[in-house]
C-alpha atoms as a PDB file:
ATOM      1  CA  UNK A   1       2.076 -86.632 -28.487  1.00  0.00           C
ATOM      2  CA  UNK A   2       5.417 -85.131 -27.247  1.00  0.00           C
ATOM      3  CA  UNK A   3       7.331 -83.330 -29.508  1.00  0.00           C
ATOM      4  CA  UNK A   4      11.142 -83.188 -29.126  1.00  0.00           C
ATOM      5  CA  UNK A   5      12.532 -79.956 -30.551  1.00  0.00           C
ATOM      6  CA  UNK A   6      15.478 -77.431 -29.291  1.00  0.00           C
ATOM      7  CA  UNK A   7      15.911 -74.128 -29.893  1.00  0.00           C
ATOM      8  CA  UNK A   8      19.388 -72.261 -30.379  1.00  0.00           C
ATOM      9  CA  UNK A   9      19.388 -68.549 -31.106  1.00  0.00           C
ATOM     10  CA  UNK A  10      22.780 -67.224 -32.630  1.00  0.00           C
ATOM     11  CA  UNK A  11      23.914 -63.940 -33.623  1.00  0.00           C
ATOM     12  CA  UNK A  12      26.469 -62.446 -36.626  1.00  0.00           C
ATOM     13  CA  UNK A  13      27.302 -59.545 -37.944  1.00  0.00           C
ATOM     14  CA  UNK A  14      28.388 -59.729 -41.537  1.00  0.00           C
ATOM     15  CA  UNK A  15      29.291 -63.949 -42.356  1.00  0.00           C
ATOM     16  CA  UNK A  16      30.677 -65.884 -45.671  1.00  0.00           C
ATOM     17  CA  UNK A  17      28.129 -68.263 -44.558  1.00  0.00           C
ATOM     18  CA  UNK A  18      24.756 -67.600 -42.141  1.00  0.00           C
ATOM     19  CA  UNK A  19      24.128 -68.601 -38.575  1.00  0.00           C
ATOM     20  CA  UNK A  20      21.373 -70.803 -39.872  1.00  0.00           C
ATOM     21  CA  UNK A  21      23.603 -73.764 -41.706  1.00  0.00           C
ATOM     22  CA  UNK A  22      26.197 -73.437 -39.669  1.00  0.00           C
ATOM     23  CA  UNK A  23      24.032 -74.114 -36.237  1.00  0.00           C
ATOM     24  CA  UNK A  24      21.990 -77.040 -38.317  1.00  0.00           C
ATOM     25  CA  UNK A  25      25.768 -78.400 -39.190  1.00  0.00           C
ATOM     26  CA  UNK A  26      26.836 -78.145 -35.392  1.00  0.00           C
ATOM     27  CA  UNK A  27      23.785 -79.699 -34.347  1.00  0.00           C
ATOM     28  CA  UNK A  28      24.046 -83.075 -36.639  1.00  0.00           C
ATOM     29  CA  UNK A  29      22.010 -81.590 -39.201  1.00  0.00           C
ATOM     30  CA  UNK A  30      23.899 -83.625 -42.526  1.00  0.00           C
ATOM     31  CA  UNK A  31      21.751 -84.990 -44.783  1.00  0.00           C
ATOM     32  CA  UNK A  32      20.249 -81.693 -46.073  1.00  0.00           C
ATOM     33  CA  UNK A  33      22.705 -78.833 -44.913  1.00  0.00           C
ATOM     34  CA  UNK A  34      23.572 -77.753 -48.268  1.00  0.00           C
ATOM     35  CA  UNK A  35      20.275 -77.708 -49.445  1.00  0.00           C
ATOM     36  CA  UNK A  36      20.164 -75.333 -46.260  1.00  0.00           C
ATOM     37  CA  UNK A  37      22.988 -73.786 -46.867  1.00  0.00           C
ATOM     38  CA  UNK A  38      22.229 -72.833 -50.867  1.00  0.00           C
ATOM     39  CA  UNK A  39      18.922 -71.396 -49.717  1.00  0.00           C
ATOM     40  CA  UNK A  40      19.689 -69.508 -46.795  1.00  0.00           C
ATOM     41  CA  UNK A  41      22.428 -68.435 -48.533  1.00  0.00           C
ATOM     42  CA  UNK A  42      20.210 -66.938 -51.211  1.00  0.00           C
ATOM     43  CA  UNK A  43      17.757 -65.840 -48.835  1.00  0.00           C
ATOM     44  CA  UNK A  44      20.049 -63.982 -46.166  1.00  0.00           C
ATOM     45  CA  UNK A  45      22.891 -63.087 -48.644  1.00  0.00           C
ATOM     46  CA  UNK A  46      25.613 -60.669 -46.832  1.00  0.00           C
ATOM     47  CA  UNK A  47      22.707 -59.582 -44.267  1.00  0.00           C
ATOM     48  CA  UNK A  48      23.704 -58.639 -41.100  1.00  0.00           C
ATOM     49  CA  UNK A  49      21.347 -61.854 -39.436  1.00  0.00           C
ATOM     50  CA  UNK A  50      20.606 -63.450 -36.091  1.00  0.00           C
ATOM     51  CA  UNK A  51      18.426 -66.388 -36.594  1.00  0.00           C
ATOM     52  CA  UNK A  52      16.291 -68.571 -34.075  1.00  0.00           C
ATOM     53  CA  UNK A  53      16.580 -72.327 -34.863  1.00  0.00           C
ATOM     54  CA  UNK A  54      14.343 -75.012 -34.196  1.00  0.00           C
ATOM     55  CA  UNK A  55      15.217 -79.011 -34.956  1.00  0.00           C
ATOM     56  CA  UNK A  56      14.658 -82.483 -33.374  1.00  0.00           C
ATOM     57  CA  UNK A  57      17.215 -83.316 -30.925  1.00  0.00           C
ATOM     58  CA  UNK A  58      16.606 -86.940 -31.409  1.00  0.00           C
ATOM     59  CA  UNK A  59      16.295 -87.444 -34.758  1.00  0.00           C
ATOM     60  CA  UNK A  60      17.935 -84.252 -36.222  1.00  0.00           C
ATOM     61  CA  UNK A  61      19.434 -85.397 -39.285  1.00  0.00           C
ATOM     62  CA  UNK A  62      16.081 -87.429 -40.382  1.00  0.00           C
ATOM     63  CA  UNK A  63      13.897 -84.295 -39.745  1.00  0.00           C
ATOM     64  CA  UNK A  64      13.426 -80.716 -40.753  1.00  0.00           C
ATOM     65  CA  UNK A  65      15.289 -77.733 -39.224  1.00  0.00           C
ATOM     66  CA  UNK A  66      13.788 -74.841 -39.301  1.00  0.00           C
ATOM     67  CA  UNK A  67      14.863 -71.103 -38.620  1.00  0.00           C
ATOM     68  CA  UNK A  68      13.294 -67.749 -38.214  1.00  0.00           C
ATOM     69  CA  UNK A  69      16.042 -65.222 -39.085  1.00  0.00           C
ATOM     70  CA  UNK A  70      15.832 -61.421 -38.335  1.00  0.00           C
ATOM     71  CA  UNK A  71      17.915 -59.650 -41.325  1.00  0.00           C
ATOM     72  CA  UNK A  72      18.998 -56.298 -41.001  1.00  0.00           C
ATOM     73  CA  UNK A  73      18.116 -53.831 -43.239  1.00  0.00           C
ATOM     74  CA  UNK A  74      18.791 -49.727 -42.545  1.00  0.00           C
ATOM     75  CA  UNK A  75      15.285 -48.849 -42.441  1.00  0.00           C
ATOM     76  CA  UNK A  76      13.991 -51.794 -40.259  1.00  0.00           C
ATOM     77  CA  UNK A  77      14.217 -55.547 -39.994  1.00  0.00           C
ATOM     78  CA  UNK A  78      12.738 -58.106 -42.147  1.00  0.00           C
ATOM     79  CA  UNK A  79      11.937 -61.790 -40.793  1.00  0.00           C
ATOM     80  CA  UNK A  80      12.736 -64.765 -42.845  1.00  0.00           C
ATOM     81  CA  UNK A  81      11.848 -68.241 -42.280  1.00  0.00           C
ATOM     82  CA  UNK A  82      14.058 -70.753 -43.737  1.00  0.00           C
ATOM     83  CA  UNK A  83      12.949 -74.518 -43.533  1.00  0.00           C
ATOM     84  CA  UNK A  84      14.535 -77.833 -45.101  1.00  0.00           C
ATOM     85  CA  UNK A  85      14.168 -81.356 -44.564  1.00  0.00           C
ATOM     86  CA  UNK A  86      14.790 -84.704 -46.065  1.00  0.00           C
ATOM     87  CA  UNK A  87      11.956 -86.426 -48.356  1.00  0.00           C
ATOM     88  CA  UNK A  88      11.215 -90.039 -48.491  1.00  0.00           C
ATOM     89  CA  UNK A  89      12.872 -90.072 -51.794  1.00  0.00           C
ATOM     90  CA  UNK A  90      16.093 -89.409 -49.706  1.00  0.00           C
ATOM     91  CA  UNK A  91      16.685 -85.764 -51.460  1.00  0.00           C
ATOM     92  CA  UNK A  92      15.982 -82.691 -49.347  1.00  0.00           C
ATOM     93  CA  UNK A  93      13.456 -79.947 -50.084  1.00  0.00           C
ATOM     94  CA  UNK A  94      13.760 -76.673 -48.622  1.00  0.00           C
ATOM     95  CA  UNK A  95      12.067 -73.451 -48.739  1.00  0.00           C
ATOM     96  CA  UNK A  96      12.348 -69.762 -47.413  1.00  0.00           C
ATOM     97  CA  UNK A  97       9.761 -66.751 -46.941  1.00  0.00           C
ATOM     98  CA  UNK A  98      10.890 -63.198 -46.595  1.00  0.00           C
ATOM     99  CA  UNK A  99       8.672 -60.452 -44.998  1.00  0.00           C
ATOM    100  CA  UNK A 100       9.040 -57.075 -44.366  1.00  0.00           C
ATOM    101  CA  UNK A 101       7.069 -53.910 -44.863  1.00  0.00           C
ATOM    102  CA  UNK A 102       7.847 -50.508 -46.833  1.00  0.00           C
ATOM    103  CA  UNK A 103       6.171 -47.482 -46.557  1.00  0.00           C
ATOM    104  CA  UNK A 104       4.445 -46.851 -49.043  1.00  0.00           C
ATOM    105  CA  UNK A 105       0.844 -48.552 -50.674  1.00  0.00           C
ATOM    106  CA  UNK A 106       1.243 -51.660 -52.464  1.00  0.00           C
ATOM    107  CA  UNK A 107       0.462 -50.355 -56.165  1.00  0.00           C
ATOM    108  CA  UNK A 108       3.119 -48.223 -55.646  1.00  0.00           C
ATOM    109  CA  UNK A 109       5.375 -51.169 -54.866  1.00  0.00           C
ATOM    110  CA  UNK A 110       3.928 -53.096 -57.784  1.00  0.00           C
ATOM    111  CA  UNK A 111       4.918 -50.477 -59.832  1.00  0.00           C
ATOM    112  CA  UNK A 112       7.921 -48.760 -59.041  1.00  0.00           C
ATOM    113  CA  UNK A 113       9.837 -51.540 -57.407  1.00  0.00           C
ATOM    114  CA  UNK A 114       8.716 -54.906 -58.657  1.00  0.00           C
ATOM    115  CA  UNK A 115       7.273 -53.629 -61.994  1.00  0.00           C
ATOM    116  CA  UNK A 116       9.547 -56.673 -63.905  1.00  0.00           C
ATOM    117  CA  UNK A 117       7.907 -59.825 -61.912  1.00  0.00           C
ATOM    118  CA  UNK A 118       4.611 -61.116 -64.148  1.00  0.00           C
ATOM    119  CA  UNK A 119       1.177 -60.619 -62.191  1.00  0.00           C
ATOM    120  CA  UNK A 120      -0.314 -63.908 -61.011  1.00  0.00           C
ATOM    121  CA  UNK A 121      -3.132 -63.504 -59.320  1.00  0.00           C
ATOM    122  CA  UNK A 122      -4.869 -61.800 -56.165  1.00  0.00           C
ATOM    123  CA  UNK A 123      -5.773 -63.790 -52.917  1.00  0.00           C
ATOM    124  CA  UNK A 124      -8.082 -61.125 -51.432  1.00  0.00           C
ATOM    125  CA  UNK A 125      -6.213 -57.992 -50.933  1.00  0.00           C
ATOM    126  CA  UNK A 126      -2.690 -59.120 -51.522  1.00  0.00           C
ATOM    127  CA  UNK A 127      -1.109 -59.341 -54.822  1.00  0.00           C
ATOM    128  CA  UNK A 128       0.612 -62.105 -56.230  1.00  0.00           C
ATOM    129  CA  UNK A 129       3.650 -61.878 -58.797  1.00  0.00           C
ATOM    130  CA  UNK A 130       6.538 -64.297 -60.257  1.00  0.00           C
ATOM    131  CA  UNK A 131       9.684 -63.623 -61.043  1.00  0.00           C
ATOM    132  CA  UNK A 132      10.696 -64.019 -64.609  1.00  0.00           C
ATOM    133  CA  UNK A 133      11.617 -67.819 -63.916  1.00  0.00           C
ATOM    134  CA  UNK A 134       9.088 -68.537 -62.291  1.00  0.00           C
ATOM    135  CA  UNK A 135      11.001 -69.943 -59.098  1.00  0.00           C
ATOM    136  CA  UNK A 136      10.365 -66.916 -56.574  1.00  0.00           C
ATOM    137  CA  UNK A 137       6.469 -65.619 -55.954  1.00  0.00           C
ATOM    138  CA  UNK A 138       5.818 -61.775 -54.232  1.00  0.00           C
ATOM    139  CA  UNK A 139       2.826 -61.573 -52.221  1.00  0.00           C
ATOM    140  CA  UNK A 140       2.285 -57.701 -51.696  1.00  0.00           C
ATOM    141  CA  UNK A 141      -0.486 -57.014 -48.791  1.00  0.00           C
ATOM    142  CA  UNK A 142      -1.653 -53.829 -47.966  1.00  0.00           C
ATOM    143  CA  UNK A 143      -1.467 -52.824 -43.624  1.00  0.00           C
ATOM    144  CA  UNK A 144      -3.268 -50.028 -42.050  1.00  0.00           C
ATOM    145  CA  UNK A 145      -5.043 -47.186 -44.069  1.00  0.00           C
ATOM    146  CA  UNK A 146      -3.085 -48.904 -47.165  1.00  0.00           C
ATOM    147  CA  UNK A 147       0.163 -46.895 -47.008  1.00  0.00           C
ATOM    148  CA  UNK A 148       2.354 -49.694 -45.636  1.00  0.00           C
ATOM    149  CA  UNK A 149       2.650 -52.546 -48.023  1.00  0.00           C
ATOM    150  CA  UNK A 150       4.166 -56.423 -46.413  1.00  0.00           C
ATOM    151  CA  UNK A 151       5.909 -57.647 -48.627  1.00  0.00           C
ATOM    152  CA  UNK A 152       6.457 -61.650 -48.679  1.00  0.00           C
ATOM    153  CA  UNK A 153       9.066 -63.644 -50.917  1.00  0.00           C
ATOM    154  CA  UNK A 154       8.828 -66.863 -50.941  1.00  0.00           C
ATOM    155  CA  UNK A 155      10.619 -69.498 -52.623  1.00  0.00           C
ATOM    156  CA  UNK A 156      10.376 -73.307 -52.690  1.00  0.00           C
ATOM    157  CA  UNK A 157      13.113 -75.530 -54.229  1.00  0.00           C
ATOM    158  CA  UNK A 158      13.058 -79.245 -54.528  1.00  0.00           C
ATOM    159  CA  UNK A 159      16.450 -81.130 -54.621  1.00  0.00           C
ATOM    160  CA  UNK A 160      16.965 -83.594 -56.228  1.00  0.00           C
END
């Protein structure tokens, strides 16, 4: 089975908006570009950003676009992946992961940094915490000889 896709990579420094929604809205991308829009938004903020986007050129506004964006941050970049798409229902969902890695071990991190999110669970190794509302998850993985800790954030939203 073919698959149709396109790829667009874009590039801005500081934006109102983010690379992502406006490429999906250039593109044909309707139905669910502010569902895109409110979560990249969220996820990239006022992040310097260039993203890599992926959609289906010949059904683009009845499929998902997808984006891996590379956000700035002083002390290295983290990836996000930002997806939505429309639902049978005719309402979008959407959903973004953030990753990047600090340097230091991932009790540490638990600790000192994320010490307010409630402890769900552990899937092997990694740590996995909730924010207070419950919307956002933390997955906290030690790398290496344990002194680097990835750090995913992921959140799913369902519109409705």
């Amino acid at each position: 089975m073919a698959i149709d896709t396109t790829a667009c990579l874009s590039f801005a420094a500081l934006a109102s908006g983010t690379v992502v929604e406006e490429t999906a809205r250039e593109e044909g991308f309707k139905t669910c570009a502010d569902a895109l829009e409110l979560v990249a938004g969220a996820a990239i903020a006022d992040h310097k950003h260039s993203s890599h986007n992926h959609w289906h050129t010949d059904q683009t506004d009845g499929r998902m676009f997808t984006s891996l964006v590379s956000k700035y941050y002083s002390d290295g970049d983290g990836h996000v992946t930002i997806t939505a798409a429309p639902v049978s229902s005719g309402n979008c969902d959407a959903t973004y992961v953030e990753t990047f890695a600090l340097e230091r071990n991932c009790m540490s991190a638990r600790e000192n940094i994320y010490d307010d999110w409630e402890f769900m669970t552990e899937l092997n190794d990694t740590i996995v915490l909730q924010s207070e509302s419950g919307g956002v998850n933390l997955y906290l993985t030690p790398q290496g000889s344990g002194n680097i800790c990835l750090v995913s954030r992921r959140e799913v939203v369902y519109f409705d």
